[in-house]
N, C-alpha and C. Protein backbone atom coordinates (compact mmCIF):
# COMPACT_ATOMS: atom_id res chain seq x y z
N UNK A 1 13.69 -27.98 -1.39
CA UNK A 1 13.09 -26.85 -0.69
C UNK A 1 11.64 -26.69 -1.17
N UNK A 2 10.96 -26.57 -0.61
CA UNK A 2 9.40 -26.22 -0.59
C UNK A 2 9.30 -24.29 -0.52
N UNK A 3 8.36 -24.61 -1.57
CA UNK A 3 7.84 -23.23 -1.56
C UNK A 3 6.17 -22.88 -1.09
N UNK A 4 5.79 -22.26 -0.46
CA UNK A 4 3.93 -21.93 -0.04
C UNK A 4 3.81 -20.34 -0.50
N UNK A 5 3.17 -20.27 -0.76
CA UNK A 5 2.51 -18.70 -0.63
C UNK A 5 1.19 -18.44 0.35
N UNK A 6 1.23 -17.26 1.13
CA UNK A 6 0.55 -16.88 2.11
C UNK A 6 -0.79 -15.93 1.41
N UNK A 7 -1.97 -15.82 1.20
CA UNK A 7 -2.34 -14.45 0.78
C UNK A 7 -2.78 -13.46 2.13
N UNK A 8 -2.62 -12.43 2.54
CA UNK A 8 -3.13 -11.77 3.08
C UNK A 8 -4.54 -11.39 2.60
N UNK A 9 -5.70 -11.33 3.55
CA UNK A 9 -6.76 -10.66 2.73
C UNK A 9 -6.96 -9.49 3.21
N UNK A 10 -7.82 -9.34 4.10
CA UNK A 10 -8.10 -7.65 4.89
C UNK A 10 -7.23 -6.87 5.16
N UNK A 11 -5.81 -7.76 6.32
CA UNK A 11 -5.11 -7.35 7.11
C UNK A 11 -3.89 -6.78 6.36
N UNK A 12 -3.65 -5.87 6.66
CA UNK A 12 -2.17 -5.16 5.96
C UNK A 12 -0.44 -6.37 5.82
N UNK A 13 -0.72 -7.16 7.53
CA UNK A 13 0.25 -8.15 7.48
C UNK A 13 -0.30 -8.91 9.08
N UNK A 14 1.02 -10.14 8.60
CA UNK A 14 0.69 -11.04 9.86
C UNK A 14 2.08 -11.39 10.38
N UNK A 15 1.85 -11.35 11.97
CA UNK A 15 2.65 -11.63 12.28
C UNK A 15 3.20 -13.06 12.84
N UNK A 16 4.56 -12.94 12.64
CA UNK A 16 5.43 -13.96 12.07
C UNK A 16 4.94 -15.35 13.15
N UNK A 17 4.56 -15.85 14.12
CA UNK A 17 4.69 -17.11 15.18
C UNK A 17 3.46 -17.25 14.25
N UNK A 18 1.95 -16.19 14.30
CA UNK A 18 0.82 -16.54 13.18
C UNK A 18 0.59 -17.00 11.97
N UNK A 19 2.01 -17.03 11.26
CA UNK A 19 2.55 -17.26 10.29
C UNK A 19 2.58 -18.94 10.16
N UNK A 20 3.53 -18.84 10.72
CA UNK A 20 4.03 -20.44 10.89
C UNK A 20 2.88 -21.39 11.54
N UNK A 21 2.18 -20.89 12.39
CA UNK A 21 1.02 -21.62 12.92
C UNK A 21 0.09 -21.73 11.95
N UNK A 22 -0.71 -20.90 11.25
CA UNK A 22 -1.29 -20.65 10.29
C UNK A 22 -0.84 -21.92 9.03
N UNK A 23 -0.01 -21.66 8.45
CA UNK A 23 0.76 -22.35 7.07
C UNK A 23 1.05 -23.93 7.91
N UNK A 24 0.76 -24.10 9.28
CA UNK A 24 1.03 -25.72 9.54
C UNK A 24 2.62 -26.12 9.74
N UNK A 25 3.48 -25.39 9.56
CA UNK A 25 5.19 -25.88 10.10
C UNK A 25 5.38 -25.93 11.43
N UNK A 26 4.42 -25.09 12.31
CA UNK A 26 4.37 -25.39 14.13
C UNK A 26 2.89 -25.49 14.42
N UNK A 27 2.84 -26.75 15.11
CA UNK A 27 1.49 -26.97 15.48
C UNK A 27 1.11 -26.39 16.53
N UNK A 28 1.85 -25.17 16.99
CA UNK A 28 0.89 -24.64 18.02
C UNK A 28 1.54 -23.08 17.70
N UNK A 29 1.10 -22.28 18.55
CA UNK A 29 1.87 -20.77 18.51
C UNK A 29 2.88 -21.05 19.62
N UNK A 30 2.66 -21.74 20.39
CA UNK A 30 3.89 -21.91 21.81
C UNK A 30 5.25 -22.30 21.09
N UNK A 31 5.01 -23.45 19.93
CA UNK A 31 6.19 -23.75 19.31
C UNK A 31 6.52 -23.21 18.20
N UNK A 32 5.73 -22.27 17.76
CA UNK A 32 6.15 -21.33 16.86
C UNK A 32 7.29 -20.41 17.32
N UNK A 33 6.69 -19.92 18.66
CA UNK A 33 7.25 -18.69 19.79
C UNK A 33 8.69 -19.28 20.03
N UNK A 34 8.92 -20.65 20.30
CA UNK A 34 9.99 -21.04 20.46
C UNK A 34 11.39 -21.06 19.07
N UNK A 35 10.27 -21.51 18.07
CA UNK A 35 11.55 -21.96 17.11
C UNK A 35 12.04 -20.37 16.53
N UNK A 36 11.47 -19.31 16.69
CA UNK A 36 11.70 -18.10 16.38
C UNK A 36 12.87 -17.95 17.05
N UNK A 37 12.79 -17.44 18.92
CA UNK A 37 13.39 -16.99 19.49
C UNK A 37 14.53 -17.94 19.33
N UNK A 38 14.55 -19.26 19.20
CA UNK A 38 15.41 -19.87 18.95
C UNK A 38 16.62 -19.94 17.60
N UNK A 39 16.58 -18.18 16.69
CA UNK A 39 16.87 -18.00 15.98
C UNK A 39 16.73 -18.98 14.42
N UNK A 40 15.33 -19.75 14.32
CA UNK A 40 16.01 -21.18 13.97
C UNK A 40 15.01 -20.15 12.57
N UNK A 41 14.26 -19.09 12.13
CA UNK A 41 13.10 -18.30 11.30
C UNK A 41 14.20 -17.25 10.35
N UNK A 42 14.31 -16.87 9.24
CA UNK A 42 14.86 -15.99 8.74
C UNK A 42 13.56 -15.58 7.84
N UNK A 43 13.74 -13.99 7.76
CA UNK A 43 13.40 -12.90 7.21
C UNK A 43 13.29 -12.49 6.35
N UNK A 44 13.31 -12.27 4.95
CA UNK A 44 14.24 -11.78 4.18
C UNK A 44 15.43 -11.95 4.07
N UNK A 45 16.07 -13.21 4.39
CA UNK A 45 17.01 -13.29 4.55
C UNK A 45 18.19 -13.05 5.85
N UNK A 46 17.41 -12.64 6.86
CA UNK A 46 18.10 -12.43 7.96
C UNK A 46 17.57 -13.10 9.04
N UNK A 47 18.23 -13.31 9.88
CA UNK A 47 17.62 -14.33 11.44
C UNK A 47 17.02 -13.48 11.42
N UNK A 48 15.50 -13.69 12.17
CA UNK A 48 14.51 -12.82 13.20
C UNK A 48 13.82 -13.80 14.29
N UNK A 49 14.52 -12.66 15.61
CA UNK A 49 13.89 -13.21 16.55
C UNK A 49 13.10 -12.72 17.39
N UNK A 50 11.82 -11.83 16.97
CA UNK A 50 10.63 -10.92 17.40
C UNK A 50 9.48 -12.01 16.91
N UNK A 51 9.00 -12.62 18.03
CA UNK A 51 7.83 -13.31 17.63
C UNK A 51 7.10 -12.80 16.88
N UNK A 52 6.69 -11.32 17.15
CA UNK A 52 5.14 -10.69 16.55
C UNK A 52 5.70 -9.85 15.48
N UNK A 53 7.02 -10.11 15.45
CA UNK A 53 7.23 -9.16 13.80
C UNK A 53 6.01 -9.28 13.01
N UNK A 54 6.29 -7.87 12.16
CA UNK A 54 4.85 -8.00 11.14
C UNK A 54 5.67 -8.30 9.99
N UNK A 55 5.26 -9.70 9.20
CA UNK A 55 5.23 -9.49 8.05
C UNK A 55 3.97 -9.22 6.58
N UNK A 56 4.72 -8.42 6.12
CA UNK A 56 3.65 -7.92 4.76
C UNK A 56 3.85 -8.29 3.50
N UNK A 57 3.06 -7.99 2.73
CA UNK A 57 2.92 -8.24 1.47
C UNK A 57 4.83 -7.98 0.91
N UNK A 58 5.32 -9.13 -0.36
CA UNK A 58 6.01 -8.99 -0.61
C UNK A 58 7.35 -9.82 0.40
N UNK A 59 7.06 -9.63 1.74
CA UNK A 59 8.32 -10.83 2.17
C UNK A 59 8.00 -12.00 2.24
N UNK A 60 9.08 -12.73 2.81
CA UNK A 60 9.81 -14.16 2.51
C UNK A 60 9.95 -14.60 3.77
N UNK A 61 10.12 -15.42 4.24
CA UNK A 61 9.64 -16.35 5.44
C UNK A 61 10.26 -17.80 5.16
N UNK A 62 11.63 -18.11 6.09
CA UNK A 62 12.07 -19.15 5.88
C UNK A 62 12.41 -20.56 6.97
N UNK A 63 12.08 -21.44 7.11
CA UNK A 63 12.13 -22.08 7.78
C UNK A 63 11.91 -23.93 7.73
N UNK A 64 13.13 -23.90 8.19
CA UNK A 64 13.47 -25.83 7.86
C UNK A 64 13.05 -26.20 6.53
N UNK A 65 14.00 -25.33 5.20
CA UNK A 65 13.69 -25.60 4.43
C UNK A 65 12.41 -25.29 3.23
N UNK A 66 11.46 -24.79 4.09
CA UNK A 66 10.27 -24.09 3.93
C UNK A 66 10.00 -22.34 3.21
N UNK A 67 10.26 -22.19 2.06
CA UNK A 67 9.88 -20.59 1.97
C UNK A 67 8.25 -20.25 1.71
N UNK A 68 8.03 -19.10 2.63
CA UNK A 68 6.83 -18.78 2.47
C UNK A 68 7.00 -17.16 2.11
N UNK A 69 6.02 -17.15 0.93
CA UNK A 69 5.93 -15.62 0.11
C UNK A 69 4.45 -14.98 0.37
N UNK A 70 4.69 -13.85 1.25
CA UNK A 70 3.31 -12.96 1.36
C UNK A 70 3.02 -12.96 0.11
N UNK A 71 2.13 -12.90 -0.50
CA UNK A 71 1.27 -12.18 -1.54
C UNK A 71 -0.21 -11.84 -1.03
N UNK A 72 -1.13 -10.84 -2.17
CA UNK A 72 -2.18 -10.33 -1.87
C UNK A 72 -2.93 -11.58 -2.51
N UNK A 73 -4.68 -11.82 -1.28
CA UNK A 73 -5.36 -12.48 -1.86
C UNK A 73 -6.31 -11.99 -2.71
């Protein structure tokens, strides 16, 4: 399992398809949008399937193996 950390700088949080596009695991937001709704993204530990969820400082972001941890930059 791979671990990344995200920093937020200005923004309070980002949301989740921006996420994954951003950090490089979907090369586009179209297939970001997909692998979400496609329940394939957990949360904190839970499926999420709201593309534009906000995540913030402090969560976890999981995918194909991949955890990604908000932290502040």
């Amino acid at each position: 399992m791979t671990e990344l950390e995200f920093g937020l700088e200005q923004s309070p949080y980002i949301e989740l398809y921006q996420l994954l596009k951003v950090i490089g695991l979907c090369g586009s937001g179209g297939m970001a949008k997909h692998v979400i709704a496609d329940g394939l993204v957990t949360v904190d530990g839970a499926v999420e399937t709201r593309k534009r969820c906000k995540i913030c400082l402090g969560q976890r972001a999981i995918f194909e193996g991949t955890t990604i941890t908000i932290t502040k930059d």
